[in-house]
Protein backbone atom coordinates (compact mmCIF):
# COMPACT_ATOMS: atom_id res chain seq x y z
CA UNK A 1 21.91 5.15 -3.13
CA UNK A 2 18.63 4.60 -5.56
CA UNK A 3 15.58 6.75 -4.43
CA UNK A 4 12.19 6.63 -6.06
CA UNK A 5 10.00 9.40 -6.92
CA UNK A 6 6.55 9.43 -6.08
CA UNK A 7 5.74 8.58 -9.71
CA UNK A 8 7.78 6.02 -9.23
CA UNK A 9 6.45 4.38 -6.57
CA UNK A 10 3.04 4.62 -8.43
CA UNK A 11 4.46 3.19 -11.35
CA UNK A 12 5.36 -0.10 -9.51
CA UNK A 13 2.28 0.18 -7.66
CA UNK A 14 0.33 0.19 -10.77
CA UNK A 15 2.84 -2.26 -12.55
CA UNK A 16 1.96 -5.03 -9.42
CA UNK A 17 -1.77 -4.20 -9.71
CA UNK A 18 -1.56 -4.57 -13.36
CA UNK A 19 -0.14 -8.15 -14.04
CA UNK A 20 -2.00 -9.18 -11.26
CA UNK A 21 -5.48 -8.13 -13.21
CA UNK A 22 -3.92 -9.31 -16.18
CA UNK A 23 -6.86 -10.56 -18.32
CA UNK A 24 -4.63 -11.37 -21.62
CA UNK A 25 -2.59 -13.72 -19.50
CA UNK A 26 -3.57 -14.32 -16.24
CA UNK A 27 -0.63 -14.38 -13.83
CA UNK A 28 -0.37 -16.51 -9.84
CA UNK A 29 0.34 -14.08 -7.30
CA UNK A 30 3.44 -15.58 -6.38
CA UNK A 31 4.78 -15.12 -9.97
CA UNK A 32 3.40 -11.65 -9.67
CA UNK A 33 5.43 -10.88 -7.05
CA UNK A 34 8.85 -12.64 -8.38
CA UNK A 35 8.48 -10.38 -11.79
CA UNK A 36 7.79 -7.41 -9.36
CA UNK A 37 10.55 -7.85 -6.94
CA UNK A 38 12.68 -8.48 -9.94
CA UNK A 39 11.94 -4.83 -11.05
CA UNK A 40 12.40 -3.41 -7.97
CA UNK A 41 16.13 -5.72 -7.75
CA UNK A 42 16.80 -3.93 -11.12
CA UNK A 43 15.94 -0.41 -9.73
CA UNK A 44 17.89 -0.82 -6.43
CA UNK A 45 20.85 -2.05 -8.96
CA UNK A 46 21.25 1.00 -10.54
CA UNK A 47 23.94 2.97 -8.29
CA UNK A 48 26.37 0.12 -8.93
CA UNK A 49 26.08 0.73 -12.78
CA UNK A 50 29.59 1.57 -14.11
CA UNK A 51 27.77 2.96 -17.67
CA UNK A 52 24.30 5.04 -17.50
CA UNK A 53 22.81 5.28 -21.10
CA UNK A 54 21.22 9.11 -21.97
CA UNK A 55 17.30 9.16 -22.54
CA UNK A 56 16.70 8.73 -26.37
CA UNK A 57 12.87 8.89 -26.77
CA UNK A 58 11.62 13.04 -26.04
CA UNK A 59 8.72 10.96 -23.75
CA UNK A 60 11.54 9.68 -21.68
CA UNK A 61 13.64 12.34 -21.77
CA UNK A 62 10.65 14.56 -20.18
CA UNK A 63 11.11 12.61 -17.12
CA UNK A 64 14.98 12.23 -16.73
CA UNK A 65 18.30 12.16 -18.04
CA UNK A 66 19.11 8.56 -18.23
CA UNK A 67 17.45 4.91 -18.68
CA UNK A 68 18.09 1.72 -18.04
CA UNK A 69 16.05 -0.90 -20.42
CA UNK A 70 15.36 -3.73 -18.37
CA UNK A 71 14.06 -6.61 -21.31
CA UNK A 72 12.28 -8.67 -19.43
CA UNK A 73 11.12 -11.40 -22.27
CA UNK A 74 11.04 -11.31 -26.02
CA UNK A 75 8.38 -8.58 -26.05
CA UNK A 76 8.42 -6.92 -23.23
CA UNK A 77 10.97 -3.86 -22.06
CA UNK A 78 10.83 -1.94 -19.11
CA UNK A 79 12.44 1.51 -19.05
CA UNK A 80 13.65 2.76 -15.62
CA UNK A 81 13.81 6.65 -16.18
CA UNK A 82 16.07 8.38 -13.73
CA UNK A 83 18.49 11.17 -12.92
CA UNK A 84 21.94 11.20 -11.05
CA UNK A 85 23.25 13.10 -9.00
CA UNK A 86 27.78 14.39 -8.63
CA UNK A 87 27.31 11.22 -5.94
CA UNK A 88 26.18 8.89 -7.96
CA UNK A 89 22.91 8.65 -6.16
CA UNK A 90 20.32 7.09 -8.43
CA UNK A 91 16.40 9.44 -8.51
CA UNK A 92 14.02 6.61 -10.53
CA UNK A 93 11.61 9.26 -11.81
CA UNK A 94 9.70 6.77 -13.81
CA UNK A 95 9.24 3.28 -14.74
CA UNK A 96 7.11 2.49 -18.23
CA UNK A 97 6.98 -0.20 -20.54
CA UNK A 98 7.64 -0.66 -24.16
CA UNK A 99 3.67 -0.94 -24.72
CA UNK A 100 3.85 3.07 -22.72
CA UNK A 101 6.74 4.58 -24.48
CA UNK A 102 5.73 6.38 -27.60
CA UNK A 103 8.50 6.86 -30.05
CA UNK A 104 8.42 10.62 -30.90
């Protein structure tokens, strides 16, 4: 099972309210939504994984154990920041970007 954190629930709040205030590139609400749900597909994904990848950057690893990188076009990459558990079960702890990830 994939559970979220409470951070991580803010984080795809605050991803959705994000690209939908986009001012750079302004974004419809209905492609808002696919890119969203298609994070959230990503994240629910995760307990089905037959490899988890270890946390390389120390501002990732202060949040969990393992990442997934989810590139979602040529220069953007979400990281979905989590921890397992001896069942498998997925805890998303947090969910950045590439443009939030400082490389320490």
């Amino acid at each position: 099972m994939v559970f979220y954190s409470l951070r991580a629930k803010r984080d795809l709040n605050s991803i959705f309210d994000g690209l939908l205030s986009w001012s750079k590139h302004p974004l419809e609400y209905n492609h808002v939504v696919i890119y969203h749900n298609k994070i959230l597909s990503v994240c629910d994904s995760l307990d089905s994984k037959k490899f988890h990848f270890n946390a390389q950057f120390a501002h990732h690893k202060r949040y969990g154990e393992k990442v997934y990188t989810y590139r979602r076009n040529k220069n953007t990459v979400w990281y979905i920041i989590y921890n397992l558990d001896q069942h498998g079960n997925v805890y998303i702890q947090r969910i950045v970007s590439n443009y939030n990830t400082r490389i320490d």
